[in-house]
PDB file of N, CA and C in Angstrom:
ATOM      1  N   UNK A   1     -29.020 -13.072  88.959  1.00  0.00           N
ATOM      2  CA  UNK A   1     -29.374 -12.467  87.703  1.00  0.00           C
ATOM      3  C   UNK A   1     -28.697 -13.170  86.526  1.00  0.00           C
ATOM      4  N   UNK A   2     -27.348 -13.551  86.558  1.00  0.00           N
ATOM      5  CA  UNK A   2     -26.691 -14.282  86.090  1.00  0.00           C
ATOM      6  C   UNK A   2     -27.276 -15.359  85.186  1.00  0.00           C
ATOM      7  N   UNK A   3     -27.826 -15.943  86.769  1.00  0.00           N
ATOM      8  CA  UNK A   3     -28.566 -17.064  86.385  1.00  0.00           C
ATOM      9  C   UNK A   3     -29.632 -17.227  84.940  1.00  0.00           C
ATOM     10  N   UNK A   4     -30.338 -16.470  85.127  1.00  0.00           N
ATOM     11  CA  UNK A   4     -31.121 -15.939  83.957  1.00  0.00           C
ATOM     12  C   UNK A   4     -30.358 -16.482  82.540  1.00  0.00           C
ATOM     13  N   UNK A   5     -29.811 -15.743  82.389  1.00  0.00           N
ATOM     14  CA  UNK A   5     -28.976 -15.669  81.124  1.00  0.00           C
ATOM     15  C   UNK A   5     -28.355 -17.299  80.652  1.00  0.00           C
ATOM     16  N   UNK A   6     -27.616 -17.443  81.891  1.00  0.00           N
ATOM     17  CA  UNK A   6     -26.992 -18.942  81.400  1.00  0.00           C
ATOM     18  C   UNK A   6     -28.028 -20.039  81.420  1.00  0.00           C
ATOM     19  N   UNK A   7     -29.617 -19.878  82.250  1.00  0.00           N
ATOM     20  CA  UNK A   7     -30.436 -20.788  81.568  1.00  0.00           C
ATOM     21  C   UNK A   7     -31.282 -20.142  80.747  1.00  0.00           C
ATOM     22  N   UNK A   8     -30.929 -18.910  79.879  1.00  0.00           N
ATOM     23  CA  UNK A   8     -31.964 -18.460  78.631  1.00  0.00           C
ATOM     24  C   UNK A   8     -31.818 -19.877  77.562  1.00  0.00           C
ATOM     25  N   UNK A   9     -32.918 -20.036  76.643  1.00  0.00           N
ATOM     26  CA  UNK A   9     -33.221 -20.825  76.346  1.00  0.00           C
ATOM     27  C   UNK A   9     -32.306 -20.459  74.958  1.00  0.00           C
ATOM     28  N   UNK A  10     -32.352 -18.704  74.139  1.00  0.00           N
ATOM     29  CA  UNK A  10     -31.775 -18.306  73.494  1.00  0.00           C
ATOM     30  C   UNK A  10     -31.105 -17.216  73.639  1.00  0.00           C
ATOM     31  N   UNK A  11     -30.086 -17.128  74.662  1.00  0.00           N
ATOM     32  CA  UNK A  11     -29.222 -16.072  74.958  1.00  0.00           C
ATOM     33  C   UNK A  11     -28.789 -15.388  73.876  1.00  0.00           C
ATOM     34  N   UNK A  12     -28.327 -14.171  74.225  1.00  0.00           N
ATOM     35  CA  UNK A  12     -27.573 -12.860  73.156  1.00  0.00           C
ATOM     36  C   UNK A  12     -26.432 -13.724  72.623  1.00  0.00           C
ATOM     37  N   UNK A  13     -25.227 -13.503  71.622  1.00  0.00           N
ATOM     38  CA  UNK A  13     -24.312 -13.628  71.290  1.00  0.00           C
ATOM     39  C   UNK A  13     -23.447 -12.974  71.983  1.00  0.00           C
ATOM     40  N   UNK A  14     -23.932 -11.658  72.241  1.00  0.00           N
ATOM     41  CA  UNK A  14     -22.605 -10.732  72.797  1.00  0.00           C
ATOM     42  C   UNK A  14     -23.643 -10.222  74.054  1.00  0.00           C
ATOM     43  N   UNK A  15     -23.463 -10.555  75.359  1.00  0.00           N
ATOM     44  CA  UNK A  15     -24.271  -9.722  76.409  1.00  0.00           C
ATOM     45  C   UNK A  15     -23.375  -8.042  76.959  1.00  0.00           C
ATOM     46  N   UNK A  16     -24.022  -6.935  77.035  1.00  0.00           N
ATOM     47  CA  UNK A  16     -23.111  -6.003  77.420  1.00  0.00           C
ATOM     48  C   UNK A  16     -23.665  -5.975  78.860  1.00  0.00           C
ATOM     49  N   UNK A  17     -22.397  -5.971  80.006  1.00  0.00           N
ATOM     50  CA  UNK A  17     -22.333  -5.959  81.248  1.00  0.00           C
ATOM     51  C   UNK A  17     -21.727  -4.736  82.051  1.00  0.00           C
ATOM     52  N   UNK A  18     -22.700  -4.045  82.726  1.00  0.00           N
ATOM     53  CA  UNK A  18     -22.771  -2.563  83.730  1.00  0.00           C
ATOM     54  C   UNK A  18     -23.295  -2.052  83.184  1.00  0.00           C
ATOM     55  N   UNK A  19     -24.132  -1.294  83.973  1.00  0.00           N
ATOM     56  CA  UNK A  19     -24.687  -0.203  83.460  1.00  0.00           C
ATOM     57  C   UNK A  19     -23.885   1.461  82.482  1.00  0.00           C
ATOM     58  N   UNK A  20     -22.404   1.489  82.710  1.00  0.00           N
ATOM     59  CA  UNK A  20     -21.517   1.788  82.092  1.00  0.00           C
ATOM     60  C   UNK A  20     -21.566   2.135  80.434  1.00  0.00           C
ATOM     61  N   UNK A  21     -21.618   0.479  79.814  1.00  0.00           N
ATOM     62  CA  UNK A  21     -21.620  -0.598  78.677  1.00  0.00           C
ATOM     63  C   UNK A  21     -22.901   0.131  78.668  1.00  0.00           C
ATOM     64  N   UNK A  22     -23.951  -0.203  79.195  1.00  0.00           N
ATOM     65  CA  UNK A  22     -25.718  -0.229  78.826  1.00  0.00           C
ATOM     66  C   UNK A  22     -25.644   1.334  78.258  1.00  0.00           C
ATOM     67  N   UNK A  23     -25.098   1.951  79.133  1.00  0.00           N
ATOM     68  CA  UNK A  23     -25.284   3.561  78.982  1.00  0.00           C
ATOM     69  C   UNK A  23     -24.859   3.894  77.510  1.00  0.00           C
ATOM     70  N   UNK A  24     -23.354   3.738  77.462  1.00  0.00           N
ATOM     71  CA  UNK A  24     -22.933   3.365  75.995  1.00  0.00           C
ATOM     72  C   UNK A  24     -23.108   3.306  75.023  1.00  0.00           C
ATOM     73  N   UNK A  25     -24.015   2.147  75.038  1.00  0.00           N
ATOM     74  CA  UNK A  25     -24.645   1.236  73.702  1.00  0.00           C
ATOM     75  C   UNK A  25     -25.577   2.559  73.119  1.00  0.00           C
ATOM     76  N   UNK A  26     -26.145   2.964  74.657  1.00  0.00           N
ATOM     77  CA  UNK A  26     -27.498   3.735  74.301  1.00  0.00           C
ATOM     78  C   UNK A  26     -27.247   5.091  73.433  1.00  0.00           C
ATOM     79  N   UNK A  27     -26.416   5.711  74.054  1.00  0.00           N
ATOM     80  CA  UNK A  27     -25.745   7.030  73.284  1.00  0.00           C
ATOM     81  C   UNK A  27     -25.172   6.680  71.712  1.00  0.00           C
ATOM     82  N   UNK A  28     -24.309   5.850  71.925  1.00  0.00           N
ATOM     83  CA  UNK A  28     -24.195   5.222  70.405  1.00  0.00           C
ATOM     84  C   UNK A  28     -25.330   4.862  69.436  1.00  0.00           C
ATOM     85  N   UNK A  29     -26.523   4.273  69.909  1.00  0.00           N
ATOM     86  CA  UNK A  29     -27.551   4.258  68.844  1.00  0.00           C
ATOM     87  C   UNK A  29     -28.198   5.687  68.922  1.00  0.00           C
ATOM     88  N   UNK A  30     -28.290   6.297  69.828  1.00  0.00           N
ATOM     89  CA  UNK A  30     -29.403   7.504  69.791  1.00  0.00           C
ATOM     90  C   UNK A  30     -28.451   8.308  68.775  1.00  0.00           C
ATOM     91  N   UNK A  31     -26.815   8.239  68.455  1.00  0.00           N
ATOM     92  CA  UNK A  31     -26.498   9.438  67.484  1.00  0.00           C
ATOM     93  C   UNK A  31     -26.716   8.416  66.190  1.00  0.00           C
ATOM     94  N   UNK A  32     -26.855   7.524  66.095  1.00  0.00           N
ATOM     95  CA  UNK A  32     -26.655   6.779  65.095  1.00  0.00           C
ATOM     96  C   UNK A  32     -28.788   6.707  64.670  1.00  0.00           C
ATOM     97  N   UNK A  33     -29.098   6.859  65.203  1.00  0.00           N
ATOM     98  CA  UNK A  33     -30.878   7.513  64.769  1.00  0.00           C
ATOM     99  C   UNK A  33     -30.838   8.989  64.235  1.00  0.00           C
ATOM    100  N   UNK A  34     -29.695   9.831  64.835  1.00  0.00           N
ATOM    101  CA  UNK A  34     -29.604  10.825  64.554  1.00  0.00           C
ATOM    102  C   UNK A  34     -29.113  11.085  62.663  1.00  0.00           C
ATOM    103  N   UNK A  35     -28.263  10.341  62.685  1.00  0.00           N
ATOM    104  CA  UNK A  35     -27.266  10.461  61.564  1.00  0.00           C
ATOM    105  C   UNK A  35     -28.315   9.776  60.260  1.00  0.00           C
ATOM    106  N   UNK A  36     -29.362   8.274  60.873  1.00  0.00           N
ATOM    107  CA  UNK A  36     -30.007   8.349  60.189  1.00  0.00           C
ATOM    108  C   UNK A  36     -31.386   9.130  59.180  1.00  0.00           C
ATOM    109  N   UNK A  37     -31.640   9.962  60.416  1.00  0.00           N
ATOM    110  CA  UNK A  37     -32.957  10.834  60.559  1.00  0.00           C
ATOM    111  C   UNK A  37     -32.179  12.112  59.438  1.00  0.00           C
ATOM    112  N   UNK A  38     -30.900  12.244  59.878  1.00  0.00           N
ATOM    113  CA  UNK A  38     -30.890  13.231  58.649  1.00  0.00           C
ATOM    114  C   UNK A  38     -30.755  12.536  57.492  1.00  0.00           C
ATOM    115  N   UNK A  39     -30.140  11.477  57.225  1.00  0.00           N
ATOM    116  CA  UNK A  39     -30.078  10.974  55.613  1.00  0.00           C
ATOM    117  C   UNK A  39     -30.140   9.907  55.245  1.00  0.00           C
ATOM    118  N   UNK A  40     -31.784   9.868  55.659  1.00  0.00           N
ATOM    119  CA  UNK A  40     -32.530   8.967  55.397  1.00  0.00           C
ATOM    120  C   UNK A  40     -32.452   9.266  53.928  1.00  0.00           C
ATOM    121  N   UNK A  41     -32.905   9.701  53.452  1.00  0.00           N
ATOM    122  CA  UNK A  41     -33.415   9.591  51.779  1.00  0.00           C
ATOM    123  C   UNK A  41     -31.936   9.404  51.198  1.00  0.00           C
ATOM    124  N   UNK A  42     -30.603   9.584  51.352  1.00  0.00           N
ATOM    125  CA  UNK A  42     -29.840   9.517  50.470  1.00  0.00           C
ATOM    126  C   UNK A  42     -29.437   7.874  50.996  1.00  0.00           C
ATOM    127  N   UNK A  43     -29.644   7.730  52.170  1.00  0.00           N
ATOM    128  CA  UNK A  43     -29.076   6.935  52.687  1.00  0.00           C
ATOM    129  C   UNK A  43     -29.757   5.572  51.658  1.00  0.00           C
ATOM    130  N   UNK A  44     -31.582   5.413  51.601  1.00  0.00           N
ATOM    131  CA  UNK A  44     -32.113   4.787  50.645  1.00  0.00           C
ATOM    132  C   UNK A  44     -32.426   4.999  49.361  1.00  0.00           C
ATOM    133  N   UNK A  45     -32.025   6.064  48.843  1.00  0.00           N
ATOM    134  CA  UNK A  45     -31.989   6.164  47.753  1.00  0.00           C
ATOM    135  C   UNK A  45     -30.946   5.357  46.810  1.00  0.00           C
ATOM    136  N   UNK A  46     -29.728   4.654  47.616  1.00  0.00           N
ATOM    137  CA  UNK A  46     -28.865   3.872  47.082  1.00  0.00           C
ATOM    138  C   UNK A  46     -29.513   2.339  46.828  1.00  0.00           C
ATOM    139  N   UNK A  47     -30.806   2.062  46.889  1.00  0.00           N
ATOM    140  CA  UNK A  47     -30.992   0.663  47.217  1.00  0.00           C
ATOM    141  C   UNK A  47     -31.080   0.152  45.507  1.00  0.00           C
ATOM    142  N   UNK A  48     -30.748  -1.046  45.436  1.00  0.00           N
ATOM    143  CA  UNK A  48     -29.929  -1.659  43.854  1.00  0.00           C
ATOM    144  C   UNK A  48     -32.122  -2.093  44.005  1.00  0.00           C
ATOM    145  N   UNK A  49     -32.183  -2.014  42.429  1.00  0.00           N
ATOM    146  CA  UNK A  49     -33.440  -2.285  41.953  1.00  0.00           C
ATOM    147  C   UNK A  49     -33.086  -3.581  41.298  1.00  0.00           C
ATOM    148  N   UNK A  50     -33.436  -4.338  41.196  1.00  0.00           N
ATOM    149  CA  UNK A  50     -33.242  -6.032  40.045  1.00  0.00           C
ATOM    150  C   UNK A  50     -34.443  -5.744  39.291  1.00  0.00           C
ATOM    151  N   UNK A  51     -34.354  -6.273  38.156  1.00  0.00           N
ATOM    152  CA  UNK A  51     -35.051  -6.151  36.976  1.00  0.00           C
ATOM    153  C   UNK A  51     -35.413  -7.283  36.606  1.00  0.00           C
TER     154      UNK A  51
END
């Protein structure tokens, strides 16, 4: 499987390894969709306009 990776043509920068890590990552973005889903609008309402 390894293998894969070290002949990807454009591998990750950072690969996360076990399913552990995988699990992880996943919980960390699903609250972080969360946090967005509530504040969304304030969250973009900060965006700088250029004139």
């Amino acid at each position: 499987m390894l293998c894969a990776f070290a002949d990807a043509a454009n591998p990750p920068v950072r690969l996360p390894l076990g399913s552990d890590t995988v699990a992880a990552i996943e919980r960390k973005h699903e609250g972080d969709r969360a946090i967005l889903a509530q504040w969304r609008t304030v969250s973009v309402s900060t965006d700088f306009v250029a004139e």
